[in-house]
Protein backbone atom coordinates (compact mmCIF):
# COMPACT_ATOMS: atom_id res chain seq x y z
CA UNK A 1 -18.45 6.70 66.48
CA UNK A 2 -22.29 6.61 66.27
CA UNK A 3 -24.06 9.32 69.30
CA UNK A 4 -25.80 7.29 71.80
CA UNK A 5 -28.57 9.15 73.58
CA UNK A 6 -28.76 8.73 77.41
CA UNK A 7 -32.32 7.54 76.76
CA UNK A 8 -31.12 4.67 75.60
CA UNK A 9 -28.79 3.50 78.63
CA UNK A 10 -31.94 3.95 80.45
CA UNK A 11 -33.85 1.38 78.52
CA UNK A 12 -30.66 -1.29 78.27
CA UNK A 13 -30.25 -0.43 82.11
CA UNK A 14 -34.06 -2.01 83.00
CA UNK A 15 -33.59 -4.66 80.45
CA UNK A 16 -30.41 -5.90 82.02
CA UNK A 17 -32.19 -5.69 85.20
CA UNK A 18 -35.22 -7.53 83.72
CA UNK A 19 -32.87 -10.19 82.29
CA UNK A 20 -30.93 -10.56 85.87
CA UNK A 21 -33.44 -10.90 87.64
CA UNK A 22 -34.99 -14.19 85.23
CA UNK A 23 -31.51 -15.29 85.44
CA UNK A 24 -31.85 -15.54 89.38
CA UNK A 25 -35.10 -17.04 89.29
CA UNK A 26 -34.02 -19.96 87.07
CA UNK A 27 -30.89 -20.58 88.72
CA UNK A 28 -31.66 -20.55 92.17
CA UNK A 29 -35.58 -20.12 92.04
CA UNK A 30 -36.37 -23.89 91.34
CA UNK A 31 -33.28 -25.70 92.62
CA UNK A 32 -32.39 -23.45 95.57
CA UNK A 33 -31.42 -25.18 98.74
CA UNK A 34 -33.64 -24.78 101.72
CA UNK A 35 -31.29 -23.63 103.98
CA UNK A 36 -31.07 -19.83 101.95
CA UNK A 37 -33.24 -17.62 103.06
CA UNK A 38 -34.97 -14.77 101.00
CA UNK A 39 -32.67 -12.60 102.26
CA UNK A 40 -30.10 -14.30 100.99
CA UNK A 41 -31.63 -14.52 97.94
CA UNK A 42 -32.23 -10.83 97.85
CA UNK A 43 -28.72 -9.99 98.34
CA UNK A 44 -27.20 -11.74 95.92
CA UNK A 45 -29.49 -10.58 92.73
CA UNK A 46 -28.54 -7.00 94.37
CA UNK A 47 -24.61 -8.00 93.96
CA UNK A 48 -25.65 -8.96 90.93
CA UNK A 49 -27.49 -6.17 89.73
CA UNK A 50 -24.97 -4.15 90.71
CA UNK A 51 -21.95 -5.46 88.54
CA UNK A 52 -24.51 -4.84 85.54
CA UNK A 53 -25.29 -1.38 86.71
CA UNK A 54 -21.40 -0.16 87.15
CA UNK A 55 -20.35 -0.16 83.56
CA UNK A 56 -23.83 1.55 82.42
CA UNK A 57 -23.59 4.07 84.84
CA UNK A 58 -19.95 4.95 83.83
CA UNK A 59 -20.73 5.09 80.03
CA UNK A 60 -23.62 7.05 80.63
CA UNK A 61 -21.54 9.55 82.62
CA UNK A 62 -19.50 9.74 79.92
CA UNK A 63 -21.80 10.02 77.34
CA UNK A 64 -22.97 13.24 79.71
CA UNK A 65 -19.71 14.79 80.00
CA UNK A 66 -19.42 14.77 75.96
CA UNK A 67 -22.64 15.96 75.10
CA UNK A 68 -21.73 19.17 78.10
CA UNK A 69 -18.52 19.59 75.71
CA UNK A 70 -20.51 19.22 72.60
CA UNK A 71 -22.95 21.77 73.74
CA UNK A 72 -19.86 24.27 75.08
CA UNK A 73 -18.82 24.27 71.42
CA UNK A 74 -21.91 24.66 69.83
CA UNK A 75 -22.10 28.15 71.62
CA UNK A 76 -18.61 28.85 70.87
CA UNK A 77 -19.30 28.16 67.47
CA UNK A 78 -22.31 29.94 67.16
CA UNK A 79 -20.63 33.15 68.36
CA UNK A 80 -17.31 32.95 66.65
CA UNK A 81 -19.04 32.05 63.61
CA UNK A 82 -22.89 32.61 63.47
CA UNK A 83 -23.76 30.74 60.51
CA UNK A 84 -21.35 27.93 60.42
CA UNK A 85 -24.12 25.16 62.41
CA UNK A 86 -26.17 26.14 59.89
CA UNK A 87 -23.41 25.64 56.50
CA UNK A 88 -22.37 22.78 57.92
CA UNK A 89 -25.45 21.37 57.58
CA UNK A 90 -25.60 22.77 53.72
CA UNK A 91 -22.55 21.44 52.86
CA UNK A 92 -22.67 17.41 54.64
CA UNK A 93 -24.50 14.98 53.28
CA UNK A 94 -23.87 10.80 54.06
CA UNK A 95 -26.41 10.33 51.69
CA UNK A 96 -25.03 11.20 48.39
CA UNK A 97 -21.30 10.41 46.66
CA UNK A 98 -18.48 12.54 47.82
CA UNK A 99 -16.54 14.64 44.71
CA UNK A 100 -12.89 14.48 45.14
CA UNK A 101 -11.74 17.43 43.40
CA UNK A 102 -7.97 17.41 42.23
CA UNK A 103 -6.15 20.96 41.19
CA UNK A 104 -2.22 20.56 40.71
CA UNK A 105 -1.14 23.85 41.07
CA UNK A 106 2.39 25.75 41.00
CA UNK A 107 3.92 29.11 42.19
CA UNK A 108 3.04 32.23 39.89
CA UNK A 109 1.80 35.74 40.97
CA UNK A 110 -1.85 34.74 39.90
CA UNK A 111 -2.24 31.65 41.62
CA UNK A 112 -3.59 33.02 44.80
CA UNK A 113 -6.06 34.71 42.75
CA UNK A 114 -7.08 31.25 41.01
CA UNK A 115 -6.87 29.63 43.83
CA UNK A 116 -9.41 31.67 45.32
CA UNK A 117 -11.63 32.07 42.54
CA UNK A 118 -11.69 28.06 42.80
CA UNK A 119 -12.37 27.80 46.78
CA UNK A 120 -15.29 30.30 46.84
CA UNK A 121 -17.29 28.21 43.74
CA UNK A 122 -16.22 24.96 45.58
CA UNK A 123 -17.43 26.66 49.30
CA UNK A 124 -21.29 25.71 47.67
CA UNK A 125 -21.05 21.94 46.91
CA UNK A 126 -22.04 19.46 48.88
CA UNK A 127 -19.58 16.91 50.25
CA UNK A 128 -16.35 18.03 48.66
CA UNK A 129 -13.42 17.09 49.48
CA UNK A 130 -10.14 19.36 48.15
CA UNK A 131 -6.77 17.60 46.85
CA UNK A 132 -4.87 20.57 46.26
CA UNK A 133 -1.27 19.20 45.40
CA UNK A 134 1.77 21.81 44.44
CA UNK A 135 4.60 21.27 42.48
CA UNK A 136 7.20 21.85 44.50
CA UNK A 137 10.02 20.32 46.79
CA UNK A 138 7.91 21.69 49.46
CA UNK A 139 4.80 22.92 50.82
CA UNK A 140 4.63 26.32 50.71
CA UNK A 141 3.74 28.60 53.36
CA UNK A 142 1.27 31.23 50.97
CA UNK A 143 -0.90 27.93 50.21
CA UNK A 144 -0.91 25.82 53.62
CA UNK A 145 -2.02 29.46 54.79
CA UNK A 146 -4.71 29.68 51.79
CA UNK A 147 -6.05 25.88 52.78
CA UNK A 148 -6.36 25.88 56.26
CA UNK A 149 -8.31 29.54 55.91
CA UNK A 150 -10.64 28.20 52.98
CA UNK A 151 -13.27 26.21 55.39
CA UNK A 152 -12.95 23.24 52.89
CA UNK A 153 -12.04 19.76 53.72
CA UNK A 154 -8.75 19.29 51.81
CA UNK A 155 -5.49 17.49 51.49
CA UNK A 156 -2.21 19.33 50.80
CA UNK A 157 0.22 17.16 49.20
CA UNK A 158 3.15 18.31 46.85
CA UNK A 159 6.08 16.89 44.44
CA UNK A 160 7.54 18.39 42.01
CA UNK A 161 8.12 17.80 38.31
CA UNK A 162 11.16 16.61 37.04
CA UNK A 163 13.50 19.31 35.49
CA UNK A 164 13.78 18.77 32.16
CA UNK A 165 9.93 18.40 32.29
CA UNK A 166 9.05 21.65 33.73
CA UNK A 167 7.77 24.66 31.52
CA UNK A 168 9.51 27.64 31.34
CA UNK A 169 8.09 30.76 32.00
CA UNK A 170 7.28 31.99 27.89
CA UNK A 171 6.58 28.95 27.03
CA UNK A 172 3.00 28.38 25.33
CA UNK A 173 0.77 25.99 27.58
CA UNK A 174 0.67 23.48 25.22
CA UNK A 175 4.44 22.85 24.73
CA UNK A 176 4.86 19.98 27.47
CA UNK A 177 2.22 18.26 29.95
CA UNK A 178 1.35 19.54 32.99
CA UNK A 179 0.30 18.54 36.38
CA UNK A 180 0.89 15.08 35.71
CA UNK A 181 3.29 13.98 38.38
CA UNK A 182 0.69 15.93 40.28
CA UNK A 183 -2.50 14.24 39.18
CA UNK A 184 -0.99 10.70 40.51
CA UNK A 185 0.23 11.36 43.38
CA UNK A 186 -3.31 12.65 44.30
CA UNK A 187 -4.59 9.19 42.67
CA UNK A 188 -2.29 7.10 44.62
CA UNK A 189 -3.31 9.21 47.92
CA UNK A 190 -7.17 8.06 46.57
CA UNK A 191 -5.86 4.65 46.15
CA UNK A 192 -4.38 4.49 49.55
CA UNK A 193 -6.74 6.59 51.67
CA UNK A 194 -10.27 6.16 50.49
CA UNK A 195 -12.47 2.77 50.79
CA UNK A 196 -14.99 2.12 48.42
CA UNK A 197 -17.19 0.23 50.20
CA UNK A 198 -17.49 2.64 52.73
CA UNK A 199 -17.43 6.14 51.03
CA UNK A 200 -18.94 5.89 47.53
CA UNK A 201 -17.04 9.13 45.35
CA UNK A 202 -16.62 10.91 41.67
CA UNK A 203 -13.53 11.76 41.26
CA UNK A 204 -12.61 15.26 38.64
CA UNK A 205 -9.24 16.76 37.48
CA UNK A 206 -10.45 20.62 38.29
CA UNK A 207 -7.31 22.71 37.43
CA UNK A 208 -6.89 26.23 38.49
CA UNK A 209 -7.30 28.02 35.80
CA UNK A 210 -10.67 27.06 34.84
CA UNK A 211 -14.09 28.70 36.09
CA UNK A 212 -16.95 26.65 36.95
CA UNK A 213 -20.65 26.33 37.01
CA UNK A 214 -22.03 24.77 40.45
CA UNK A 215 -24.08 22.67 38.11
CA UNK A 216 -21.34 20.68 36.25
CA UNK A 217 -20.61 19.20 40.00
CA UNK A 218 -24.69 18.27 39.82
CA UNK A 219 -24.16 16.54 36.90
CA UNK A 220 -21.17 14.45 37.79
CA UNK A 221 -22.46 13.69 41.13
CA UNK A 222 -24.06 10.32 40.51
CA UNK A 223 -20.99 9.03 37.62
CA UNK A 224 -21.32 5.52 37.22
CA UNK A 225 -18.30 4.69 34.73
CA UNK A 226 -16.79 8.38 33.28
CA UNK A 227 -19.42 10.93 32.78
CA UNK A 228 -18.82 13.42 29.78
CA UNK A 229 -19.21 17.31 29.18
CA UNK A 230 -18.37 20.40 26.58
CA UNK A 231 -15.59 22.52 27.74
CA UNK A 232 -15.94 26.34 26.76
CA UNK A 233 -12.89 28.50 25.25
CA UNK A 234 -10.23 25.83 24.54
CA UNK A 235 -8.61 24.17 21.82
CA UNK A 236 -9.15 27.62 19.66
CA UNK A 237 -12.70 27.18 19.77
CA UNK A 238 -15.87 28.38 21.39
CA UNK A 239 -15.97 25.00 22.71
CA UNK A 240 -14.63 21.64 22.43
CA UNK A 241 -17.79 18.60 23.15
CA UNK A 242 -18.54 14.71 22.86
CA UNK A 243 -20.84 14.25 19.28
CA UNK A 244 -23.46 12.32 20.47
CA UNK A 245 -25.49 9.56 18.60
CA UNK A 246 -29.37 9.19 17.89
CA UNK A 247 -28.73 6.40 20.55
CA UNK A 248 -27.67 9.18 23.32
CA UNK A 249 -23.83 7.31 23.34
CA UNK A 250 -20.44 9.20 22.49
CA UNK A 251 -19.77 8.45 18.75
CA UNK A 252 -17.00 11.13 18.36
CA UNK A 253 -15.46 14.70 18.67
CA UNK A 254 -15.95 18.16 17.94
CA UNK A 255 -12.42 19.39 18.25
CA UNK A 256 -10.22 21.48 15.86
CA UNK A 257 -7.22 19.10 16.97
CA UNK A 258 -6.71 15.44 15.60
CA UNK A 259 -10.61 14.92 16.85
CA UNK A 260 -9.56 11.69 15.49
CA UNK A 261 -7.61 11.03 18.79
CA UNK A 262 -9.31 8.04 21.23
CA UNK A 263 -10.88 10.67 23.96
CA UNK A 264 -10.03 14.13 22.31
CA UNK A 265 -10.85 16.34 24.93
CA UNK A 266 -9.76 18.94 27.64
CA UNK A 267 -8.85 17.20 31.05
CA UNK A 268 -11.69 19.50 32.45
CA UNK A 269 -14.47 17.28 30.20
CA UNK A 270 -14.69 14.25 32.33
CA UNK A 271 -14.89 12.54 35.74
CA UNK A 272 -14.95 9.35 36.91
CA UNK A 273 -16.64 6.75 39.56
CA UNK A 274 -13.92 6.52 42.05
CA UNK A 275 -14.34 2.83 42.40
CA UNK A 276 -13.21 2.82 38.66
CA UNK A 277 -9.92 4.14 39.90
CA UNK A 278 -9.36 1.71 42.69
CA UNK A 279 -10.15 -0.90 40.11
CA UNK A 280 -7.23 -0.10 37.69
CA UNK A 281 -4.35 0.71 40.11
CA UNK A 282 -2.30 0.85 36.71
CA UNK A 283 -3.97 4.01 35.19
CA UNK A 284 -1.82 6.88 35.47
CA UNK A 285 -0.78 10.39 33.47
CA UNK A 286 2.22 9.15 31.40
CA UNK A 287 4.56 12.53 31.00
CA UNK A 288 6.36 11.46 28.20
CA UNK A 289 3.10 11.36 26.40
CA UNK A 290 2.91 13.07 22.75
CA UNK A 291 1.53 16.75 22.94
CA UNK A 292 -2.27 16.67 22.72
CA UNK A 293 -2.86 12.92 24.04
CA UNK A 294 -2.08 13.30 27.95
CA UNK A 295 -6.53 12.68 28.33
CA UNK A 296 -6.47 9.45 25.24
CA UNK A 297 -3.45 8.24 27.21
CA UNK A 298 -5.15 7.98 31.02
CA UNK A 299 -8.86 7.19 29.46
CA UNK A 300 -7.82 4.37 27.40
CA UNK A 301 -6.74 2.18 30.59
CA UNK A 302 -9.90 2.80 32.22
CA UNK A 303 -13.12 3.18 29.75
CA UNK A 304 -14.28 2.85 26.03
CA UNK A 305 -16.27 5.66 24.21
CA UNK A 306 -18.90 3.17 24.37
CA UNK A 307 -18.95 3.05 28.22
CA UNK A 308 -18.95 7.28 28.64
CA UNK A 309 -22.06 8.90 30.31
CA UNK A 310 -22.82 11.96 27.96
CA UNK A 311 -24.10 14.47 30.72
CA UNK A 312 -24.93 18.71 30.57
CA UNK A 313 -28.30 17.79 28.45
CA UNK A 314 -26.59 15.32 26.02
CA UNK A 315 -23.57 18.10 25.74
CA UNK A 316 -25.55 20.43 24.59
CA UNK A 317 -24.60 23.15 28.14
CA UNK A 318 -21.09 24.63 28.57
CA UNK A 319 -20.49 24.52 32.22
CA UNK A 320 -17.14 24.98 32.19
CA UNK A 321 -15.10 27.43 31.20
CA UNK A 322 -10.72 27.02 30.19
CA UNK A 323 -10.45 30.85 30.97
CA UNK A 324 -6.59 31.37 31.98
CA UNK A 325 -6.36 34.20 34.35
CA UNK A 326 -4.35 36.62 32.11
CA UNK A 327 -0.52 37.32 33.15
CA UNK A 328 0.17 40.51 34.96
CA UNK A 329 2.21 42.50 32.71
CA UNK A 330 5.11 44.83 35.09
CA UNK A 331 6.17 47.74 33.07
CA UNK A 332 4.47 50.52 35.98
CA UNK A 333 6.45 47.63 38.61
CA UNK A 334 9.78 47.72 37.05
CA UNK A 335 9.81 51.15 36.63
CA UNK A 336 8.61 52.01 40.69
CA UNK A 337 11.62 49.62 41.18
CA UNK A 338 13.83 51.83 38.81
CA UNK A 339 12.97 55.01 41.32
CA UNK A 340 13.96 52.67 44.28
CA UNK A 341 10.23 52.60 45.12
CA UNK A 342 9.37 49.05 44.58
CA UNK A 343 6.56 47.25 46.09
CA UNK A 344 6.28 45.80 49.83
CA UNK A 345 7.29 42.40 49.61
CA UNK A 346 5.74 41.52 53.03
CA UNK A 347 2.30 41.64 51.27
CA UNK A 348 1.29 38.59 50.18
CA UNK A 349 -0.97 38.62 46.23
């Protein structure tokens, strides 16, 4: 709800009384019988006055009382938190498209670690807005905790992949897709949640794993259709990008992969206009997808390489990075547990 100032009620409150008192003149001014007097006269534009001054003077009171609570908190903020008046400001902006970020992520010893790397690059851009969605049968405590200490705006949602879907733990990342069941239920919660026509949005699949430059989120800020980008260290190569034409337009791939495929590409490469999304209710991840097509597979309901914005100087910049946080190998761990000295499981990593 919009702050009104009590300056205002002050203004509407002579007004009303300006507008009252015209109304008694017309009514009873001209046609008023002789036998009222001016007193009488008096006293009822003062009953009448009055009935428009009771509701003024109650929402102004009110209006008081909030800004007295608003003010409380400001100096609780300020000295809980000295700088947060001042990030809030940073960090809020009505003025420009909101980027809905969405990072399926599951239970591993490094995914507090990625997790954080993530929050304290996304802590710098301007209206974001977190879907952070595990795959699991439940929320777990280590990342409701991780969330609700982050300062973000999020959403915590979770579901988990079906079985005979799920990687196993040695398996190479490329065997089966991932973070698709996740992806669209965070879609769906898009879908459901957001209005277009109110809150204009990009929306990017940012996985945890990858590292990012605060500039990629410049570029896809303004994404009209799905907005294009080199990814660095993937696909066995330095990078994987869009070839662009003389005309500035996507007219292939540089990939090592089948760069024959429709949109051959890392899932970190693109975003899109959200309003894109709520216009094809249809598009979703398809899991049973053939290895290496899980990107072709979504893109293909929603865009054509003739309709993708090449962005990062004509993808010509790498601003993001497929890094993989390496696994923590345990041979020092398993042999402190051989002694009976094993680590304190009440600490959280």
């Amino acid at each position: 709800m919009a702050r009104i100032h009590p300056k205002k009620f002050v203004t509407l409150y002579f007004l009303i009384s300006f507008l009252a008192m015209i109304f008694v003149i017309v009514k009873y001014g001209v046609n008023c019988p002789e036998s009222k007097s001016s007193e009488e006269e008096a006293a009822e534009y003062m009953q009448l006055l009055a009935k428009q001054e009771q509701p003024l003077k109650r929402r102004e009171e009110e209006v008081k009382a909030l800004e007295k609570k608003l003010q409380m908190l400001h100096i609780a903020l300020r000295r809980q938190y000295p700088n947060a008046v001042e990030y809030v400001s940073q960090v809020m902006d009505d003025n420009i498209p909101t980027i809905y970020a969405i990072t399926p992520t599951h239970t591993r010893h490094v995914q507090k670690a990625e997790l954080t790397r993530l929050a304290n690059t996304f802590l710098h851009i301007k209206n974001f807005h977190w879907i952070l969605v595990e795959d699991s049968e439940t929320k777990t405590p280590l990342v409701t905790n991780f969330l609700a200490q982050t300062g973000l705006r999020y959403t915590h949602l979770n579901i988990a992949t079906p079985k005979r879907y799920k990687m196993k733990e040695n398996d190479p990342h490329w065997l089966k897709p991932r973070g698709v069941e996740q992806r669209n239920l965070a879609m769906d919660w898009l879908r459901d949640n957001i209005d277009t026509t109110i809150n204009n949005g990009v929306v990017y699949f940012a996985d945890d794993d990858n590292t990012y430059s605060l500039q990629l989120f410049q570029e896809m800020r303004y994404t009209q259709t799905v907005s294009v980008w080199p990814v660095g260290i993937t696909g066995g190569l330095k990078f994987e990008r869009p070839i662009i034409g003389d005309d500035g337009k996507v007219k292939g791939w540089y990939a090592a992969w089948r760069p024959q495929r429709p949109f051959a590409m890392d899932m970190a490469g693109f975003a899109l206009n959200l309003k894109l999304l709520q216009d094809n209710p249809q598009a979703r991840f398809d899991i049973t997808v053939r290895r290496g097509y899980l990107e072709s597979s979504f893109l293909t309901q929603i865009v054509t390489m003739d309709e993708l914005e090449p962005k990062a100087d004509l993808c010509t910049k790498v601003l993001v990075w497929h890094t993989r946080t390496e696994k923590p190998k345990w041979k020092e761990e398993d042999a402190m547990i051989a002694q009976g000295q094993p680590s304190d499981t009440r600490v959280e990593v």
